[in-house]
Protein backbone atom coordinates (compact mmCIF):
# COMPACT_ATOMS: atom_id res chain seq x y z
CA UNK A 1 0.00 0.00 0.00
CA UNK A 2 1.07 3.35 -1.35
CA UNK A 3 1.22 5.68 2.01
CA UNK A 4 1.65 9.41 1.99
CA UNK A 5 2.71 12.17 4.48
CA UNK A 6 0.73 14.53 6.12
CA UNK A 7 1.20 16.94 8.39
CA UNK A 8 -1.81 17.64 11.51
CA UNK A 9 -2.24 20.15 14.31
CA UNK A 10 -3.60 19.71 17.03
CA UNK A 11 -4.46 21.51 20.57
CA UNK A 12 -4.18 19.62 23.47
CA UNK A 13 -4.32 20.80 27.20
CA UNK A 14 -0.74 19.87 29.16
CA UNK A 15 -2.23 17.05 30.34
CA UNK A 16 -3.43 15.46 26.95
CA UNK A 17 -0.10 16.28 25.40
CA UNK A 18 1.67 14.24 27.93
CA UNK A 19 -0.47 11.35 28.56
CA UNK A 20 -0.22 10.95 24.83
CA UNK A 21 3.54 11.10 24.61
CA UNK A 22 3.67 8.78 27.53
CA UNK A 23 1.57 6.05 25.94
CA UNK A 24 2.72 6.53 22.42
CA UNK A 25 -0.34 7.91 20.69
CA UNK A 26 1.30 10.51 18.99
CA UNK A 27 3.51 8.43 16.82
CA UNK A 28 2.96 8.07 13.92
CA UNK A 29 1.75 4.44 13.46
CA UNK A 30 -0.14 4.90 16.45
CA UNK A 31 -1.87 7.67 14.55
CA UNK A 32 -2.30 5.99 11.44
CA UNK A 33 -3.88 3.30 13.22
CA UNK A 34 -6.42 5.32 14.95
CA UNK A 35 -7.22 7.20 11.97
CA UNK A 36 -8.09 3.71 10.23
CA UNK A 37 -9.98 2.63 13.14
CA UNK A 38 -12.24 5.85 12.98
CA UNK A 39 -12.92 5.37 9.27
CA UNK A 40 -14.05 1.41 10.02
CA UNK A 41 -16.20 2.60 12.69
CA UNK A 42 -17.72 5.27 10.51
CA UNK A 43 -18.59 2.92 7.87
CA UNK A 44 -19.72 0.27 10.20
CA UNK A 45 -21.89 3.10 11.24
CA UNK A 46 -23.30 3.47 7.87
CA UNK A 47 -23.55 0.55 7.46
CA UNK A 48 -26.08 -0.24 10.66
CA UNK A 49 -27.94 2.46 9.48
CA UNK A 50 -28.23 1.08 5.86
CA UNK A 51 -29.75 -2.21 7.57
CA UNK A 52 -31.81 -0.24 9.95
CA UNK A 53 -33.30 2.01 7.12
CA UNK A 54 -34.17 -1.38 4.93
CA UNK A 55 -35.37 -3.26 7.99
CA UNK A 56 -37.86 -0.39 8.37
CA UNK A 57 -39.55 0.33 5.30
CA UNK A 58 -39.24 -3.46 3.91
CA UNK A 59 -43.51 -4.15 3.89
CA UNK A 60 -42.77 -7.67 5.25
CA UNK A 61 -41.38 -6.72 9.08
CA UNK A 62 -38.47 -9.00 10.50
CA UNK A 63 -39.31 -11.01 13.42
CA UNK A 64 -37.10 -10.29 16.55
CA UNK A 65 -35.27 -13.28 16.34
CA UNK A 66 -34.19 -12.46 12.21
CA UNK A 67 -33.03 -8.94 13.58
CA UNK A 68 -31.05 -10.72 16.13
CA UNK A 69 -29.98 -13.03 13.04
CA UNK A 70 -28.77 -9.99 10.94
CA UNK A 71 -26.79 -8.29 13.93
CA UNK A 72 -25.09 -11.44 14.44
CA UNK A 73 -24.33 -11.69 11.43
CA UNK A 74 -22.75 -8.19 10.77
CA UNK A 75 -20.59 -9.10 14.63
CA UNK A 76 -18.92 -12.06 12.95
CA UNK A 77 -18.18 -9.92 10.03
CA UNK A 78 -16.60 -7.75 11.48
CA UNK A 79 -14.85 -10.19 13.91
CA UNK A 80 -13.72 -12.05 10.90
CA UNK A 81 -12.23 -9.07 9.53
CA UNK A 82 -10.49 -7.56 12.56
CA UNK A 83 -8.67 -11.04 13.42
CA UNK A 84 -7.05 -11.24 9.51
CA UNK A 85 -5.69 -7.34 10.13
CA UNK A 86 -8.29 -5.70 7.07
């Protein structure tokens, strides 16, 4: 994967800057890391709503148990997908 640099500022209070720099967050793996972490959870966001919006204006309502089903479903997903690093 092709990465590029970018430069970021941001304001912290004293005490933010140096838990940060104590437990590494500002590096910049650590960084990239939690950037890609925000973007999955945004699009797993979208995602729920996406199923959410279809669940509600299908005609034929889901039972409980096939909501259940689908949420499941979507867990493992994304379970799969964290353990083989995507």
């Amino acid at each position: 994967m092709v990465t590029q640099s970018v430069t970021v500022t941001i304001e912290l209070t004293e005490e933010q800057l140096r838990a940060a720099r104590s437990t590494g967050v500002l590096e910049p793996d650590e960084l990239a890391r939690l950037v890609q972490r925000e973007l999955e959870r945004r699009q797993d966001a979208r995602r729920m709503n996406e199923i959410m919006d279809a669940l509600q204006s299908s005609p034929e309502k889901p039972t409980p148990e096939e909501i259940d089903a689908e949420i499941e479903a979507y867990r493992s997903k994304k379970r799969a997908r964290r353990a083989s690093g995507d």
